[in-house]
C-alpha atoms as a PDB file:
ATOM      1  CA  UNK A   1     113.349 103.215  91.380  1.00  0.00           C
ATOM      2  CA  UNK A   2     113.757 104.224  94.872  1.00  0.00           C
ATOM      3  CA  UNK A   3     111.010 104.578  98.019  1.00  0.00           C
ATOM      4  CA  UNK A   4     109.674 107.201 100.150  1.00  0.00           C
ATOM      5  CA  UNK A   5     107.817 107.763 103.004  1.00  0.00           C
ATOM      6  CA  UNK A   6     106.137 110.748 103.647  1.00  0.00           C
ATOM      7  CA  UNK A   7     104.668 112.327 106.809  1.00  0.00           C
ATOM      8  CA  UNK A   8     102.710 115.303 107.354  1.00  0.00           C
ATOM      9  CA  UNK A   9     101.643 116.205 110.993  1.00  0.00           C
ATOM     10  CA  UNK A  10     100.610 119.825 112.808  1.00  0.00           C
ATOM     11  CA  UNK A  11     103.278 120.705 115.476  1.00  0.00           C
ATOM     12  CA  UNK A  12     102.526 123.439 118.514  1.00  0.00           C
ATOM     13  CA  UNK A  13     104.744 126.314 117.501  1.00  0.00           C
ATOM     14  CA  UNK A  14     106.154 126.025 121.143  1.00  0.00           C
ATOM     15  CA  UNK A  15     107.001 122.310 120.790  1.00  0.00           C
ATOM     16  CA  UNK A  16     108.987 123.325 117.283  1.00  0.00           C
ATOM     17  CA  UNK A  17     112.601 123.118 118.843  1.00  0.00           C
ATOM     18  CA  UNK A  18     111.424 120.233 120.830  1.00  0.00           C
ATOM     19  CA  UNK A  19     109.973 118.271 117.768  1.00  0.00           C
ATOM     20  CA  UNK A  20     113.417 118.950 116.030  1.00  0.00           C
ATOM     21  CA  UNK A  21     115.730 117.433 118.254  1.00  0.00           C
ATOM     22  CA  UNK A  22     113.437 114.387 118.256  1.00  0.00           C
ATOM     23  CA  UNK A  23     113.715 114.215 114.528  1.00  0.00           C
ATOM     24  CA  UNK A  24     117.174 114.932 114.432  1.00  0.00           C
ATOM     25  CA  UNK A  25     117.852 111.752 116.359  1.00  0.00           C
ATOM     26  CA  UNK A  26     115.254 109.456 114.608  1.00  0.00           C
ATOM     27  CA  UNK A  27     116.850 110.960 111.562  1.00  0.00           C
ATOM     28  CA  UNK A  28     120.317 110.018 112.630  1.00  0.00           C
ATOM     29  CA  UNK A  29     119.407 106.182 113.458  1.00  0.00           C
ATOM     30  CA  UNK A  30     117.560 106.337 110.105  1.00  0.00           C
ATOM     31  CA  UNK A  31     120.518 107.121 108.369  1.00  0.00           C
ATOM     32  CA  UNK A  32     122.678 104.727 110.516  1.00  0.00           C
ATOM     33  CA  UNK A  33     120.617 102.100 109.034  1.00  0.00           C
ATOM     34  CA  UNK A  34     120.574 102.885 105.479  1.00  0.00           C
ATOM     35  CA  UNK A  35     118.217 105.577 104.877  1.00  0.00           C
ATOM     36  CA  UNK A  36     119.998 107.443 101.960  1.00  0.00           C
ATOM     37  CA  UNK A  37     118.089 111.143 103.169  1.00  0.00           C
ATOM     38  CA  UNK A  38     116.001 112.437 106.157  1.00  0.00           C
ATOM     39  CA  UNK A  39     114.113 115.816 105.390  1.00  0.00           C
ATOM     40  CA  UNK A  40     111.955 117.725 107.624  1.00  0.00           C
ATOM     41  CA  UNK A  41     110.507 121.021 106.503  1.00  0.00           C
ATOM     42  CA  UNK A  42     108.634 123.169 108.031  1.00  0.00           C
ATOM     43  CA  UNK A  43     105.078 125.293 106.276  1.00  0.00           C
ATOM     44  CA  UNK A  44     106.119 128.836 104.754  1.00  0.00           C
ATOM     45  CA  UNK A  45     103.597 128.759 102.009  1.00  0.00           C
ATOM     46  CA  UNK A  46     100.504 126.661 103.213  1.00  0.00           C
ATOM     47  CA  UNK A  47      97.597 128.090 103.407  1.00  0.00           C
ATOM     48  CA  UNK A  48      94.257 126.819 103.867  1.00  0.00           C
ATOM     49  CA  UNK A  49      92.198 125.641 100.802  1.00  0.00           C
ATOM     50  CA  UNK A  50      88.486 125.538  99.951  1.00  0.00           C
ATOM     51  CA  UNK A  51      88.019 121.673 100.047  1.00  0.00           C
ATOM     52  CA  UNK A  52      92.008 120.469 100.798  1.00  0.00           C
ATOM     53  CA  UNK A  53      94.349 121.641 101.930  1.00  0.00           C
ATOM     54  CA  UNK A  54      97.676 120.729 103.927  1.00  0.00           C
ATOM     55  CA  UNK A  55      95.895 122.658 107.379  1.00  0.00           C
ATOM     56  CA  UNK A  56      93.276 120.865 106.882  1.00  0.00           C
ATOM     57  CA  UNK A  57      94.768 117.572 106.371  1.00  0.00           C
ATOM     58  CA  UNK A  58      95.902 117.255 109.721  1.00  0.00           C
ATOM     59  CA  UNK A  59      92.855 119.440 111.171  1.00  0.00           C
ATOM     60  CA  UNK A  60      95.857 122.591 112.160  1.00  0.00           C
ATOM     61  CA  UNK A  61      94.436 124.258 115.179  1.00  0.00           C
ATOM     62  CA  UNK A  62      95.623 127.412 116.016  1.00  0.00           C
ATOM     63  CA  UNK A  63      99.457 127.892 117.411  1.00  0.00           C
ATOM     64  CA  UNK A  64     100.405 125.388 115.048  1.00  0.00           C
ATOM     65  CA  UNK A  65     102.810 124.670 112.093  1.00  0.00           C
ATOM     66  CA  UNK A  66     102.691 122.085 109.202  1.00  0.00           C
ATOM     67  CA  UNK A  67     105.790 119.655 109.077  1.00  0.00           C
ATOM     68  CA  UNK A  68     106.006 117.924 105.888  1.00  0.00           C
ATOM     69  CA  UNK A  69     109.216 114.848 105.500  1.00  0.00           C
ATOM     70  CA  UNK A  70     110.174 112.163 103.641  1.00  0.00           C
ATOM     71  CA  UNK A  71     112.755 109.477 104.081  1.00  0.00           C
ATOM     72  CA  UNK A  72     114.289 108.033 101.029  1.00  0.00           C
ATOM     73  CA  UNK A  73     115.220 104.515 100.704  1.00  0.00           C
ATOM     74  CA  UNK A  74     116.965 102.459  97.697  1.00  0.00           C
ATOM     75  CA  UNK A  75     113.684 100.841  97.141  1.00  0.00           C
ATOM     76  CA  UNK A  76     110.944  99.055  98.969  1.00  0.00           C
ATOM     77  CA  UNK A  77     113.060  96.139 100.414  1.00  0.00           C
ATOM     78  CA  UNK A  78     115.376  98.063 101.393  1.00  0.00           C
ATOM     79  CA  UNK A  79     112.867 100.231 102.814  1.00  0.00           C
ATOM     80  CA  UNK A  80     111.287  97.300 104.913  1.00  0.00           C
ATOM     81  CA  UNK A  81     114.732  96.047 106.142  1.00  0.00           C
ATOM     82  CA  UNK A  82     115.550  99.452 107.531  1.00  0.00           C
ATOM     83  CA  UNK A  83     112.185 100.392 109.089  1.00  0.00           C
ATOM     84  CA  UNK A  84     112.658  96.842 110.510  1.00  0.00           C
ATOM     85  CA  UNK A  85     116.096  97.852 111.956  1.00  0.00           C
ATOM     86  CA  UNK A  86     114.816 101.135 113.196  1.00  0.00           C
ATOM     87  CA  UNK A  87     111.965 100.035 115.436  1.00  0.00           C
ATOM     88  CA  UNK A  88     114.461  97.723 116.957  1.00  0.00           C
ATOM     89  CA  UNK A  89     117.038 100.082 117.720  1.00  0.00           C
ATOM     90  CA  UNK A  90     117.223 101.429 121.440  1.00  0.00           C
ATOM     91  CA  UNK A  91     117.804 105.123 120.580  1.00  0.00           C
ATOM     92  CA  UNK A  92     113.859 104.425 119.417  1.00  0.00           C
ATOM     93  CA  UNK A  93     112.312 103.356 122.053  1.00  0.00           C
ATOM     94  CA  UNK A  94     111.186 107.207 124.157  1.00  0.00           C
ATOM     95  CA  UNK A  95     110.376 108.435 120.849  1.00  0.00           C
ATOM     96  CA  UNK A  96     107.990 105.753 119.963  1.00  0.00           C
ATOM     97  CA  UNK A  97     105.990 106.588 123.078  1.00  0.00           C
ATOM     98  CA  UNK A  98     103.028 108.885 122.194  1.00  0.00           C
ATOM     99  CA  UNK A  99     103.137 110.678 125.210  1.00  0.00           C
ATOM    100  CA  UNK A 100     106.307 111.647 124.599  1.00  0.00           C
ATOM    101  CA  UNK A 101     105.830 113.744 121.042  1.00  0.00           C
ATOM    102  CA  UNK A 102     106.326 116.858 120.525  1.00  0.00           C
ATOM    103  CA  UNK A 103     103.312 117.178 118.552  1.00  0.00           C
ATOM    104  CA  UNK A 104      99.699 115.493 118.118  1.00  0.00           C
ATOM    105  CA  UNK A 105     100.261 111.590 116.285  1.00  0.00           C
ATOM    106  CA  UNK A 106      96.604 111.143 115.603  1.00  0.00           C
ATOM    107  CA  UNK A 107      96.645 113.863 113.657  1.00  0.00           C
ATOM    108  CA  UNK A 108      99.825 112.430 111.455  1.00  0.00           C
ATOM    109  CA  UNK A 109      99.169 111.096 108.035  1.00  0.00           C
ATOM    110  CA  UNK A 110     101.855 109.100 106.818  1.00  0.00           C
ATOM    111  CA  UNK A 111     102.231 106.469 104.153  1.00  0.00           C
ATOM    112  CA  UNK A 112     105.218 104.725 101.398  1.00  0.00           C
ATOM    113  CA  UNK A 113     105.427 105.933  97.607  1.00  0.00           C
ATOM    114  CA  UNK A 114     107.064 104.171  94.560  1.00  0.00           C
ATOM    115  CA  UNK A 115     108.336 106.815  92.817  1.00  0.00           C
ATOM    116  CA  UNK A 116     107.426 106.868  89.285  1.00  0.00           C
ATOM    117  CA  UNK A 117     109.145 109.880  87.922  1.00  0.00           C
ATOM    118  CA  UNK A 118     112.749 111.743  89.215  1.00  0.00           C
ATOM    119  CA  UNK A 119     113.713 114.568  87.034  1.00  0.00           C
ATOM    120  CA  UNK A 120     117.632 115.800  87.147  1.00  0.00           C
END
């Protein structure tokens, strides 16, 4: 079965276009190195719940947006191999600066997921 990471992090509403260009090139050097997708979506439909919630997740202040993405990989190996690849490439290196996001990474939850169940 294949892999996935998943990210969910508040961006500034300002910082939107900003935060997509980054992702667009992470996304392409992703994909250069074997990533099968790249997805990035933005909230439409979040709103805040009583004890979770995806606002709350990454504490949303106000002026800000929910992104929610996933990467897709082969499977965990492959997964590993590519991150690997990734953090070496060059095109990385300004993006993997914290003061140059787009958006707050403390606030980022991220994490990989076996997936268990894939339904046509």
């Amino acid at each position: 079965m294949s892999y996935v990471d998943g990210f969910v992090l508040p961006v500034p509403e300002g910082n939107l276009d900003a935060y997509l260009e980054m992702a667009r090139k992470a996304g392409e050097v992703w994909r250069e190195h074997g990533a099968l997708e790249y997805v990035e979506c933005v909230a439409d439909d979040v709103k805040p719940g009583v004890h979770t919630s995806f606002p709350q997740s990454v504490k949303l202040e106000p002026g800000e947006t929910v992104i929610f993405s996933w990467i897709l990989y082969a499977s965990r190996e492959e997964r590993d191999r590519i991150n690997a690849k990734v953090m070496e490439d060059p095109r990385m290196a300004d993006m993997m600066e914290p003061a140059n996001h787009p958006f707050d990474g403390k606030r980022m939850i991220w994490g990989g997921f076996r997936e268990v169940l894939r339904l046509p």
